[in-house]
C-alpha atoms as a PDB file:
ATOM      1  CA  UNK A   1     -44.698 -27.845 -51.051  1.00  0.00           C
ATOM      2  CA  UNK A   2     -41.754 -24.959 -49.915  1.00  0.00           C
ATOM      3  CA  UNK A   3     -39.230 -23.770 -52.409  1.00  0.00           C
ATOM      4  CA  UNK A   4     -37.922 -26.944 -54.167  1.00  0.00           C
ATOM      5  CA  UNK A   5     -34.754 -25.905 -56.373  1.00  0.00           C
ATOM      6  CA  UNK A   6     -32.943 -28.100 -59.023  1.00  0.00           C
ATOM      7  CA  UNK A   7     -29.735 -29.578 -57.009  1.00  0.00           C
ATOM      8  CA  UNK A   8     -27.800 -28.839 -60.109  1.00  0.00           C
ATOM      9  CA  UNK A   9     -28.838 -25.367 -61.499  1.00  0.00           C
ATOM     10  CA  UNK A  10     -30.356 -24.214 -58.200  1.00  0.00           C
ATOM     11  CA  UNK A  11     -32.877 -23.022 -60.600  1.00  0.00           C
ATOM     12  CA  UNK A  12     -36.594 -22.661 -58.788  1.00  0.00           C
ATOM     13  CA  UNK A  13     -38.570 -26.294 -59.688  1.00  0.00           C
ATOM     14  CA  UNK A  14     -42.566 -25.092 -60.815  1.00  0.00           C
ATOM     15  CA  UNK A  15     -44.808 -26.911 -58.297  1.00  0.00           C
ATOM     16  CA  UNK A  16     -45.901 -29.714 -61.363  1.00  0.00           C
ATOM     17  CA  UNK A  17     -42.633 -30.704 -61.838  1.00  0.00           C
ATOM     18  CA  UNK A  18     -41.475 -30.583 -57.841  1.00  0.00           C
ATOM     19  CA  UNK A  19     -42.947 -33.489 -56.874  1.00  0.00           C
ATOM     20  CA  UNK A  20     -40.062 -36.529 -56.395  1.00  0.00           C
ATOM     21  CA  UNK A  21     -37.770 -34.478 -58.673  1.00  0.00           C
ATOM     22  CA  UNK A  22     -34.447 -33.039 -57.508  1.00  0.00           C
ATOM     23  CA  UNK A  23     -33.754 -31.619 -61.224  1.00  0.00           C
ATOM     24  CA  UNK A  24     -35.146 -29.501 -63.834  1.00  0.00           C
ATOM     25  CA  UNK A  25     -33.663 -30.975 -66.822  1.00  0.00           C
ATOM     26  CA  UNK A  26     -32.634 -34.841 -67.573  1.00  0.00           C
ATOM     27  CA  UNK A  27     -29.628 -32.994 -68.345  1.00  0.00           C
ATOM     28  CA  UNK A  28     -28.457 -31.859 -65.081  1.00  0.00           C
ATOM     29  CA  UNK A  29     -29.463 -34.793 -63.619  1.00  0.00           C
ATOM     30  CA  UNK A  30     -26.932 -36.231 -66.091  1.00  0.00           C
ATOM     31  CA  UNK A  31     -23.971 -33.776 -65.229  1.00  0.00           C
ATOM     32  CA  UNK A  32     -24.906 -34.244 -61.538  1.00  0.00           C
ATOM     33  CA  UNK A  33     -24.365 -38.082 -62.170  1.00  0.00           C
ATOM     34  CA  UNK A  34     -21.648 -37.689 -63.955  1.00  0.00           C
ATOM     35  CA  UNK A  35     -20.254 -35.074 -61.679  1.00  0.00           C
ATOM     36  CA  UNK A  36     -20.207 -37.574 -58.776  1.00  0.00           C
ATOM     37  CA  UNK A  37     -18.672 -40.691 -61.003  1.00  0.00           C
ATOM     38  CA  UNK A  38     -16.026 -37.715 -61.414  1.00  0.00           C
ATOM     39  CA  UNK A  39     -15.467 -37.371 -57.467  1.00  0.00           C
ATOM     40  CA  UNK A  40     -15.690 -40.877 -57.051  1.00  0.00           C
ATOM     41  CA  UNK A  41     -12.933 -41.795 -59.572  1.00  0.00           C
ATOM     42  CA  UNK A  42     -10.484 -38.933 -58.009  1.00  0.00           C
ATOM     43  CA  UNK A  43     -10.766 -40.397 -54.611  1.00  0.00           C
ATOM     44  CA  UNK A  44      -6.722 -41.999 -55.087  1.00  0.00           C
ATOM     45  CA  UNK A  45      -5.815 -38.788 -56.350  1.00  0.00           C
ATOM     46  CA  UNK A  46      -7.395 -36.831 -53.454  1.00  0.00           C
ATOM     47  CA  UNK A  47      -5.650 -39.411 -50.912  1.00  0.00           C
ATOM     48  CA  UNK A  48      -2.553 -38.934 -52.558  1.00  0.00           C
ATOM     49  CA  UNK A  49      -2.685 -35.324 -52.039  1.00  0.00           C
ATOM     50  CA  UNK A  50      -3.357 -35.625 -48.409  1.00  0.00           C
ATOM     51  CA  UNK A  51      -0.759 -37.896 -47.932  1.00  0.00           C
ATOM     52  CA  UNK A  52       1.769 -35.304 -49.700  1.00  0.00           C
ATOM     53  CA  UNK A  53       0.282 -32.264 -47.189  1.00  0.00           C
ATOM     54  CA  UNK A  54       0.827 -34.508 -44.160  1.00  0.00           C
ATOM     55  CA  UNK A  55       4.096 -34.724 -44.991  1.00  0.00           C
ATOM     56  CA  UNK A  56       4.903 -31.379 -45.509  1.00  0.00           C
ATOM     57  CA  UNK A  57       2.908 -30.665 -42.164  1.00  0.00           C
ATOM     58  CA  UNK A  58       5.111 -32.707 -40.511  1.00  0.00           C
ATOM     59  CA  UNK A  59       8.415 -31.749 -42.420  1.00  0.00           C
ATOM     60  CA  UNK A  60       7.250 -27.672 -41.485  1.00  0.00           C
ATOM     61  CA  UNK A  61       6.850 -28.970 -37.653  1.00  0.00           C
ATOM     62  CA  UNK A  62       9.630 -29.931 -37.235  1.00  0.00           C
ATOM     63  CA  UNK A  63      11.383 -27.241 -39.325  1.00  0.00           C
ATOM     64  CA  UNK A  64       9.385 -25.050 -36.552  1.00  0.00           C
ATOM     65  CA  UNK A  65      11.203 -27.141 -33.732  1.00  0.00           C
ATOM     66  CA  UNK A  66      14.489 -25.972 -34.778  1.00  0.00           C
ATOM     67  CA  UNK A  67      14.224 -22.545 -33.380  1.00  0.00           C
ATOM     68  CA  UNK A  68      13.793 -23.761 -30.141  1.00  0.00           C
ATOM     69  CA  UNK A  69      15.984 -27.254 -30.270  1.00  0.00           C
ATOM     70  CA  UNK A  70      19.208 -27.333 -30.218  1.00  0.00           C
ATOM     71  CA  UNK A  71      20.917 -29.100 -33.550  1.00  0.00           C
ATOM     72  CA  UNK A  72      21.929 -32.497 -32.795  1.00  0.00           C
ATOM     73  CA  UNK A  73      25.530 -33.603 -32.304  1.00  0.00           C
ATOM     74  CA  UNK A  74      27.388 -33.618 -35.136  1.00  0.00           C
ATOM     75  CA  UNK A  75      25.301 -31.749 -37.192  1.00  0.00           C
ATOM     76  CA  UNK A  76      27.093 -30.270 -40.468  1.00  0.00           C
ATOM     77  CA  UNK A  77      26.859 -26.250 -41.171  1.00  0.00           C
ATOM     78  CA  UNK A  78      23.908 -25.075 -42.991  1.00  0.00           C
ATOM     79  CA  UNK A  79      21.490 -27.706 -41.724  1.00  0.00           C
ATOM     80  CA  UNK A  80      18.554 -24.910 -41.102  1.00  0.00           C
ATOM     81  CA  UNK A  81      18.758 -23.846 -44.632  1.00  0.00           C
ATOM     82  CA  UNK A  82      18.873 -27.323 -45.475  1.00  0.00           C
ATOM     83  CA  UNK A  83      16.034 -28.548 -43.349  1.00  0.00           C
ATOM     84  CA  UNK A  84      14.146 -25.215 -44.882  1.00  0.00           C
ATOM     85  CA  UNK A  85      15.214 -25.829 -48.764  1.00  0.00           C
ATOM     86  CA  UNK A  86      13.159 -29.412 -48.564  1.00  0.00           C
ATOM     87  CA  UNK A  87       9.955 -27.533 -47.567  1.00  0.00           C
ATOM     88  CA  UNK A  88       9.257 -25.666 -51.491  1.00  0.00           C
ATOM     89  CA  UNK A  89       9.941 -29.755 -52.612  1.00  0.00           C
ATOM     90  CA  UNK A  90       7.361 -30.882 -50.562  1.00  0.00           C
ATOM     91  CA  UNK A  91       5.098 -27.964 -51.401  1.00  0.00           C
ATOM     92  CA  UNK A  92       5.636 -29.012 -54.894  1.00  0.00           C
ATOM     93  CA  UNK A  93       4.720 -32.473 -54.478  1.00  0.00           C
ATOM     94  CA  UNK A  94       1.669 -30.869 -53.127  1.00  0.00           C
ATOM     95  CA  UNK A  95       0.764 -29.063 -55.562  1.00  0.00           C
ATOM     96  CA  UNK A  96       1.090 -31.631 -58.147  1.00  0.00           C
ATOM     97  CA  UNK A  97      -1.350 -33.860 -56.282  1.00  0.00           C
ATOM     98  CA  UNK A  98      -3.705 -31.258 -56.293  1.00  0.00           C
ATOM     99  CA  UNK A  99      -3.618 -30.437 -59.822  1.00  0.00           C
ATOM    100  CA  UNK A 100      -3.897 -34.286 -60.562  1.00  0.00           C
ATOM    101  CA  UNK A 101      -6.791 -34.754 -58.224  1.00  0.00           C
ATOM    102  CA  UNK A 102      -8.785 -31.256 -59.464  1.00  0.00           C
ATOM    103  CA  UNK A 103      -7.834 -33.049 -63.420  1.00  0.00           C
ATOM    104  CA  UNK A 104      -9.778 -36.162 -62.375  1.00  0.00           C
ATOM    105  CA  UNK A 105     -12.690 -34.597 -60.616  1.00  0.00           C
ATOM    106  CA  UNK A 106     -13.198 -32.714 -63.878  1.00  0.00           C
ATOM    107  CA  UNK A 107     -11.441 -29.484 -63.495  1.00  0.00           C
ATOM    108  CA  UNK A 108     -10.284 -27.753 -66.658  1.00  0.00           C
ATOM    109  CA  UNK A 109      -7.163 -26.623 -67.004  1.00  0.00           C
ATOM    110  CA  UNK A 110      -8.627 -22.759 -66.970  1.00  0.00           C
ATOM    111  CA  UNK A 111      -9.965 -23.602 -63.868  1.00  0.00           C
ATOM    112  CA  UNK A 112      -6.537 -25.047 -62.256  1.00  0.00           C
ATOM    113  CA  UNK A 113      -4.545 -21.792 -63.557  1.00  0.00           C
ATOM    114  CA  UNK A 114      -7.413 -19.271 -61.980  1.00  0.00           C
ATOM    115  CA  UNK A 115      -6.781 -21.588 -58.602  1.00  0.00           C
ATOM    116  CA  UNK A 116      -2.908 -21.541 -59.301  1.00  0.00           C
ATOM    117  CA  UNK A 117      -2.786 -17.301 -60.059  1.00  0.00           C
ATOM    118  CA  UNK A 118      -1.622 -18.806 -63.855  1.00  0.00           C
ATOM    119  CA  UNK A 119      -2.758 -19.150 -67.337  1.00  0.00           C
ATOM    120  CA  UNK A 120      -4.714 -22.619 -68.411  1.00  0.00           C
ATOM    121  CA  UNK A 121      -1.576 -22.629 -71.128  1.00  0.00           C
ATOM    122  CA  UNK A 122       1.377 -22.566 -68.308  1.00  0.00           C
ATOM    123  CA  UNK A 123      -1.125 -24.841 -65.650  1.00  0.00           C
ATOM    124  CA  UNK A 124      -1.228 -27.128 -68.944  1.00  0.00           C
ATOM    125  CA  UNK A 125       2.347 -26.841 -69.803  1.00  0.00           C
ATOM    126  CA  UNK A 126       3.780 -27.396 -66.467  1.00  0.00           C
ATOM    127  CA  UNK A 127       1.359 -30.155 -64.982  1.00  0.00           C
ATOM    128  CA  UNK A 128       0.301 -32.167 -68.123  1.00  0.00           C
ATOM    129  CA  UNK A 129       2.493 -34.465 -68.009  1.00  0.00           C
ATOM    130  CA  UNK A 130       1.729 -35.467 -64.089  1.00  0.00           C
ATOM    131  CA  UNK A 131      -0.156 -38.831 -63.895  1.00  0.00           C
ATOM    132  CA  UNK A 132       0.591 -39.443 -60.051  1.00  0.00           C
ATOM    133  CA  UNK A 133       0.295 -37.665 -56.897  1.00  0.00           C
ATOM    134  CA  UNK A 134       3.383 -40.241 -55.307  1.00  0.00           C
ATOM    135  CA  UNK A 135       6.170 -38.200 -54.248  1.00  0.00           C
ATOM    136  CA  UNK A 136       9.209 -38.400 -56.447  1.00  0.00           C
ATOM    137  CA  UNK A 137      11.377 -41.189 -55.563  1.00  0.00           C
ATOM    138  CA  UNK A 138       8.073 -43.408 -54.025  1.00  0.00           C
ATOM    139  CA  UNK A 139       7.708 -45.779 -56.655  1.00  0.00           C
ATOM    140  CA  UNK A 140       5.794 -44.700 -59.856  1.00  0.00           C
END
């Protein structure tokens, strides 16, 4: 029958128990179930986050444009710095939508602070608290 593997464990299956079963333990087939309900109930907070990094793609485009542009007509001093400042607020936002989506999908918060170069305390301590991924000032 090949090399059948456990989808959860990726442990090797013994040829008795290979036949119709994609896990070696009820177990992981119960994490694996409950892993997808996980990334099923995280798909808002996963849209939200790509709605905050389209954003900032856009916001960094046209950031980009204004080397080249000139600035519009009555523009006041200091608009580059301005137009730049706005870009760590929308990075923000970003990262606060990811945090929230990794939270739902089942990520601990030792996990988010390896993925953040922090500690699970200061990932905890900083993003806790965060129960949306809508931008500040966007309702919620």
């Amino acid at each position: 029958m090949g090399d059948v593997r456990c989808d959860w464990c990726r442990a090797r299956l013994p040829e008795p128990l290979a036949r119709g079963r994609r896990y070696c333990t009820p177990a992981h087939r119960q994490a694996a179930w409950r892993a997808r309900r996980r990334w099923q109930e995280a798909a808002p907070a996963r849209k939200g986050m790509a709605a905050a990094g389209e954003v900032l793609l856009l916001h960094v485009t046209r950031v980009a444009r204004l080397t080249v542009e000139p600035p519009p007509p009555g523009s006041p001093v200091g608009w580059n710095c301005a137009a730049v400042a706005r870009v760590s607020d929308l990075a923000g936002q970003l990262v606060r939508a990811a945090v929230l989506a990794d939270r739902q999908a089942g990520a601990s918060w030792a996990q988010i602070g390896v993925g953040l170069g922090i500690s699970a305390e200061a990932a905890r301590s900083r993003f806790g608290r965060s129960r949306s991924a809508a931008p500040a000032g966007r309702g919620v």
